[in-house]
C-alpha atoms as a PDB file:
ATOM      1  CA  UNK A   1      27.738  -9.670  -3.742  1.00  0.00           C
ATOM      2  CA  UNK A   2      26.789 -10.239  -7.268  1.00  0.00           C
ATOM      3  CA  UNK A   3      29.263  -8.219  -8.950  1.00  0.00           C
ATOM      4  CA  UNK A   4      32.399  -9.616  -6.792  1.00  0.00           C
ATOM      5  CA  UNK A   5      31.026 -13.152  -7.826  1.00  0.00           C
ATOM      6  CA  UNK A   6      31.137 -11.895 -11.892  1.00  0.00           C
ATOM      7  CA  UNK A   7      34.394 -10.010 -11.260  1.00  0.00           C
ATOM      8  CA  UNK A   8      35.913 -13.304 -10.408  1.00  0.00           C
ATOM      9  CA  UNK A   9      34.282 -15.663 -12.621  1.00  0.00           C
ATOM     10  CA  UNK A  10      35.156 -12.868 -15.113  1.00  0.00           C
ATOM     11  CA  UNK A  11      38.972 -12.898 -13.729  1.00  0.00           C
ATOM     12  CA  UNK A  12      38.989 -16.957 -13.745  1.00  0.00           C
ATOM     13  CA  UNK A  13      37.941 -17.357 -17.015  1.00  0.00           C
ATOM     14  CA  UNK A  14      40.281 -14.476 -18.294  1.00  0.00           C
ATOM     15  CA  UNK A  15      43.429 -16.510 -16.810  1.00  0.00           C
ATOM     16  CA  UNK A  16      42.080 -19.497 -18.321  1.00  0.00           C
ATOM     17  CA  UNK A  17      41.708 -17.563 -22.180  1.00  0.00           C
ATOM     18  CA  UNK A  18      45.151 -16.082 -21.050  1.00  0.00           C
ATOM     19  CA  UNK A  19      46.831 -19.848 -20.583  1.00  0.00           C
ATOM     20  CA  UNK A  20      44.916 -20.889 -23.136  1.00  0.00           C
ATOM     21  CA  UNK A  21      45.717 -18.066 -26.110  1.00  0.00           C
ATOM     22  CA  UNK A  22      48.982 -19.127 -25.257  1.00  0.00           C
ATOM     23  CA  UNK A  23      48.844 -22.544 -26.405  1.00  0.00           C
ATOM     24  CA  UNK A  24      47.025 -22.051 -29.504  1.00  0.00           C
ATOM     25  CA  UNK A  25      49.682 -19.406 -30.346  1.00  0.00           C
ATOM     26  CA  UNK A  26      52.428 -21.889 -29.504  1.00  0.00           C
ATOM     27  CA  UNK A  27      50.867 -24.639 -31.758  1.00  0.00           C
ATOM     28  CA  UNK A  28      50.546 -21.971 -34.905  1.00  0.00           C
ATOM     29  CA  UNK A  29      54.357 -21.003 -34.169  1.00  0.00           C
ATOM     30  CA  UNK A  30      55.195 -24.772 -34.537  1.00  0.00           C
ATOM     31  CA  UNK A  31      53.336 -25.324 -37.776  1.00  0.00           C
ATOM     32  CA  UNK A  32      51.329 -27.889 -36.523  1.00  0.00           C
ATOM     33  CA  UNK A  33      47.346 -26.733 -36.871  1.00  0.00           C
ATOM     34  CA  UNK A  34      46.866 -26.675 -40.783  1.00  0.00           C
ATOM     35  CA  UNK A  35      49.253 -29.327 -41.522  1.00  0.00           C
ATOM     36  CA  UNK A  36      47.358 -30.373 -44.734  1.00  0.00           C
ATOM     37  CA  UNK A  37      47.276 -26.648 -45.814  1.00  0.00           C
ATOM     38  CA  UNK A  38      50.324 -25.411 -46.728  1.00  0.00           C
ATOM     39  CA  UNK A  39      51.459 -22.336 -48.278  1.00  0.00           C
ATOM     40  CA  UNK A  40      55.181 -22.282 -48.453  1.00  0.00           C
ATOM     41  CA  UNK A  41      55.279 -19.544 -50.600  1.00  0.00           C
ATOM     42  CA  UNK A  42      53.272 -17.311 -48.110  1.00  0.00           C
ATOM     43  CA  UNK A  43      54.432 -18.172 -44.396  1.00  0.00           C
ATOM     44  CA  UNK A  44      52.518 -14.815 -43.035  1.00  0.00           C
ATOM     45  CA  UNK A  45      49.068 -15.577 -44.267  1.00  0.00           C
ATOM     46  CA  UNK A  46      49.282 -19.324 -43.111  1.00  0.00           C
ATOM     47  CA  UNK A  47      50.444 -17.700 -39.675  1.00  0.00           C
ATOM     48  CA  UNK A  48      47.899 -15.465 -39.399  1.00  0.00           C
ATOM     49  CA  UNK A  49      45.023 -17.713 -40.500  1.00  0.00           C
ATOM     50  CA  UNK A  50      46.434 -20.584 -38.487  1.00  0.00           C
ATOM     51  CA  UNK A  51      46.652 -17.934 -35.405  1.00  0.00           C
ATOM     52  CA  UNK A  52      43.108 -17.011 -36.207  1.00  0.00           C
ATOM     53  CA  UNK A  53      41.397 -20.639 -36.136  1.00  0.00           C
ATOM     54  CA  UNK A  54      43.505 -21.098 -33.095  1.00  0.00           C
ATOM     55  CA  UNK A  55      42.529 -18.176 -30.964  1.00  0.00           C
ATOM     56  CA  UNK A  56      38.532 -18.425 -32.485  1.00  0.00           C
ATOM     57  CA  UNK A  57      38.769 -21.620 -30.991  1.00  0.00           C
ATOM     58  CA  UNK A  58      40.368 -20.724 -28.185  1.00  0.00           C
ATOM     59  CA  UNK A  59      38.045 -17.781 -27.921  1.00  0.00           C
ATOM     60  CA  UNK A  60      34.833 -19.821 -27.380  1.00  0.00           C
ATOM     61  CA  UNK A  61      35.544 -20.931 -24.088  1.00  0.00           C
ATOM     62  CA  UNK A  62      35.375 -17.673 -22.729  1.00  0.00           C
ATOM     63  CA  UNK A  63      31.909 -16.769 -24.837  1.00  0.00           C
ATOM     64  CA  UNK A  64      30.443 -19.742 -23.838  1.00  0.00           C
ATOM     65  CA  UNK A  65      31.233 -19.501 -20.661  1.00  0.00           C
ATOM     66  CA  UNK A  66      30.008 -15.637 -19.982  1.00  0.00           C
ATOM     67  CA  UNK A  67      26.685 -16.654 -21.815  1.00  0.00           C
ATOM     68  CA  UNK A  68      25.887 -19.630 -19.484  1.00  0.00           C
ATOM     69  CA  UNK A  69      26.558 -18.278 -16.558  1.00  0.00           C
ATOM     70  CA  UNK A  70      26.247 -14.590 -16.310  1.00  0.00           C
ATOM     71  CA  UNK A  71      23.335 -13.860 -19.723  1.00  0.00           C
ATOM     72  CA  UNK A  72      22.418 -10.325 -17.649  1.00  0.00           C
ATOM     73  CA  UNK A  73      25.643  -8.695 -17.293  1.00  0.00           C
ATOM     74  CA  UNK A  74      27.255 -10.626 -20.414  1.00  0.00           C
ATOM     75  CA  UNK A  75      28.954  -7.352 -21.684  1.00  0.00           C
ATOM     76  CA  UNK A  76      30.254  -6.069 -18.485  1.00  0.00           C
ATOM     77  CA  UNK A  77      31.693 -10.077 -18.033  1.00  0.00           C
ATOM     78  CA  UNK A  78      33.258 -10.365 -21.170  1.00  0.00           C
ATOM     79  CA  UNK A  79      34.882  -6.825 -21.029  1.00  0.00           C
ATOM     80  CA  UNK A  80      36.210  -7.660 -17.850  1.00  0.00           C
ATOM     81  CA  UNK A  81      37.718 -10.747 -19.635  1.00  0.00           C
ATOM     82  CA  UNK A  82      39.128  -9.594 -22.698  1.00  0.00           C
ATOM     83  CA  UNK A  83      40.711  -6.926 -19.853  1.00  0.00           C
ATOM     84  CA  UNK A  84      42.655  -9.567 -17.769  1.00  0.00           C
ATOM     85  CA  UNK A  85      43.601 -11.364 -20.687  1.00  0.00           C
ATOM     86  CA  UNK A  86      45.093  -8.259 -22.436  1.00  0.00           C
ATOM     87  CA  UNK A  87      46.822  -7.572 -18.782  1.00  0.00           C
ATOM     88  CA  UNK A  88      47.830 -10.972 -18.107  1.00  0.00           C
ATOM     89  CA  UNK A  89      49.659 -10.751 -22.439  1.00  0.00           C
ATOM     90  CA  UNK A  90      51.401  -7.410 -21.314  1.00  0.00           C
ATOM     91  CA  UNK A  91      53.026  -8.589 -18.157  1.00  0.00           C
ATOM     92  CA  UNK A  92      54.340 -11.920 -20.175  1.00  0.00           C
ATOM     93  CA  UNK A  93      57.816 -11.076 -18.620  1.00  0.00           C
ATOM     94  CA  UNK A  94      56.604  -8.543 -15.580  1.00  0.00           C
ATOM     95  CA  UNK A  95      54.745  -9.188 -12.340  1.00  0.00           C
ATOM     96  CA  UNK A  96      51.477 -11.176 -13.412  1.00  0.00           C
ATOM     97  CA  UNK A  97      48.287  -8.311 -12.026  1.00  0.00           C
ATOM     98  CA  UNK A  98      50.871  -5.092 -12.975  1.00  0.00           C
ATOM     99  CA  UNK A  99      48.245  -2.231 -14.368  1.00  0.00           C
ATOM    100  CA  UNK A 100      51.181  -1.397 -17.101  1.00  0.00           C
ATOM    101  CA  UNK A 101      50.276  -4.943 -18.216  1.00  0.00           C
ATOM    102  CA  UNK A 102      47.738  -3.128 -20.361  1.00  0.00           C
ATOM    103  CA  UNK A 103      49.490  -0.011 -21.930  1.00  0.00           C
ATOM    104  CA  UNK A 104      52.418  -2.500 -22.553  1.00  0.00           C
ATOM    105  CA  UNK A 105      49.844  -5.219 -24.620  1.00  0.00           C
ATOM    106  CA  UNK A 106      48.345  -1.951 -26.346  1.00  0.00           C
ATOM    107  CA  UNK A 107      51.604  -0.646 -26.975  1.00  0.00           C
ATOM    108  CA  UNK A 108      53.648  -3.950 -28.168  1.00  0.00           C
ATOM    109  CA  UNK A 109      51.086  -5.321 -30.163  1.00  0.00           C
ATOM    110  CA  UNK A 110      49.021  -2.224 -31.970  1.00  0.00           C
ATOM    111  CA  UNK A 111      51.333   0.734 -32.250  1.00  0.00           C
ATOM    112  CA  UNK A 112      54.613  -1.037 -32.932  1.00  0.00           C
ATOM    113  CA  UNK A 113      53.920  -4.245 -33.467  1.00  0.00           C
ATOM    114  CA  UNK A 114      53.954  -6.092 -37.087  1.00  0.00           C
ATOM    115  CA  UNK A 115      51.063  -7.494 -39.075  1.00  0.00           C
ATOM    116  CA  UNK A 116      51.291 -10.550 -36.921  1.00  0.00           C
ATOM    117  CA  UNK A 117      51.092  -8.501 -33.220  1.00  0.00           C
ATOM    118  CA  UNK A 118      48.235  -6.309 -34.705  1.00  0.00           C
ATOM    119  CA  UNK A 119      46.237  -9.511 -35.820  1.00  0.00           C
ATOM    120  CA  UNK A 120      46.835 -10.726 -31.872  1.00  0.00           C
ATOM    121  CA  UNK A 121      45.419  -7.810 -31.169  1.00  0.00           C
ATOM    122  CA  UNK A 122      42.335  -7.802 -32.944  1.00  0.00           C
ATOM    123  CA  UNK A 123      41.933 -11.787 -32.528  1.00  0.00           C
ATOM    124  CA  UNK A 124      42.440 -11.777 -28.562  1.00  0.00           C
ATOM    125  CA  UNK A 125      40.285  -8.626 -28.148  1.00  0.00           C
ATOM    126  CA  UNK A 126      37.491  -9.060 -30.806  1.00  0.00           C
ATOM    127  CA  UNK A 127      36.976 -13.183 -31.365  1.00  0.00           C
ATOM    128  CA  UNK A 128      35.378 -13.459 -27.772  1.00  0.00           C
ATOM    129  CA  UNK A 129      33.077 -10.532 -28.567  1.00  0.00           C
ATOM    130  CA  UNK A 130      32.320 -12.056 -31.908  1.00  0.00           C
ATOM    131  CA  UNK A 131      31.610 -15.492 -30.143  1.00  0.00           C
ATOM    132  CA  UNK A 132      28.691 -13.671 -27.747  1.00  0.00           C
ATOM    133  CA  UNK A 133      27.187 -12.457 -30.804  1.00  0.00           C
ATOM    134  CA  UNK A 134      27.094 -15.056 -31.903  1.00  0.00           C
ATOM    135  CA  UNK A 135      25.807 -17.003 -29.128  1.00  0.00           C
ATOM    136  CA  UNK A 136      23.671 -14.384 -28.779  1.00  0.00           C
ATOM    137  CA  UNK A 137      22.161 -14.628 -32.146  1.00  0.00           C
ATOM    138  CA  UNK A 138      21.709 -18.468 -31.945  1.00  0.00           C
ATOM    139  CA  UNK A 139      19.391 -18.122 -28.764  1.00  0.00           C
ATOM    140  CA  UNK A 140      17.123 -16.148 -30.411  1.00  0.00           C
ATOM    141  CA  UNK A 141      16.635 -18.237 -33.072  1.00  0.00           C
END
């Protein structure tokens, strides 16, 4: 009973970094998160970093989340997360829980994607992970 209860806390949380990711990449496509900061003369970086403080915060939710309420199987929660999430990005335009979902995020984003879809990539899959260390880190201290 355990692991169905951290398969859908896991799967709840995942929509919620899904829905969420979403509008933090919405706000960096409308210019609006480093509104003091602009580079006019380089549009990609101030994407990408504005994608990047979006999504890290974005990203915390999920960490935070996992650590609180599941610290014993935190790596098997947050896997599952970073999963959906991925699934949930792949099937933007398909049925929501298609398994394709996956090998269409991988697919879009890494192996033909630009320098903005392979920095999704890395910032959707890796910032949660980086947040547990994180976390991690801080509750040892």
């Amino acid at each position: 009973m355990n692991f169905i209860k951290l398969i859908i806390l896991s799967l709840c949380v995942g929509i919620a970094y899904f829905a969420l990711s979403i509008a933090a990449i919405g706000q960096s496509a409308a210019g609006n998160v480093f509104w003091w900061f602009n580079l006019s003369g380089y549009p990609t970086i101030t994407h990408l970093t504005q994608n990047f403080v979006g999504i890290g915060l974005v990203a915390f939710i999920p960490a935070f989340v996992i650590k609180s309420y599941e610290p014993s199987k935190q790596w098997l929660a947050v896997t599952v997360v970073v999963l959906a999430t991925i699934l949930l990005h792949g099937n933007m335009h398909y049925m929501p829980w298609e398994p394709m979902g996956i090998v269409r995020f991988i697919f879009s984003s890494l192996l033909s994607g630009d320098i903005g879809a392979t920095a999704m990539f890395f910032y959707i899959t890796l910032l949660p992970v980086l947040w547990l260390l994180i976390l991690k880190r801080a509750s040892r201290i």
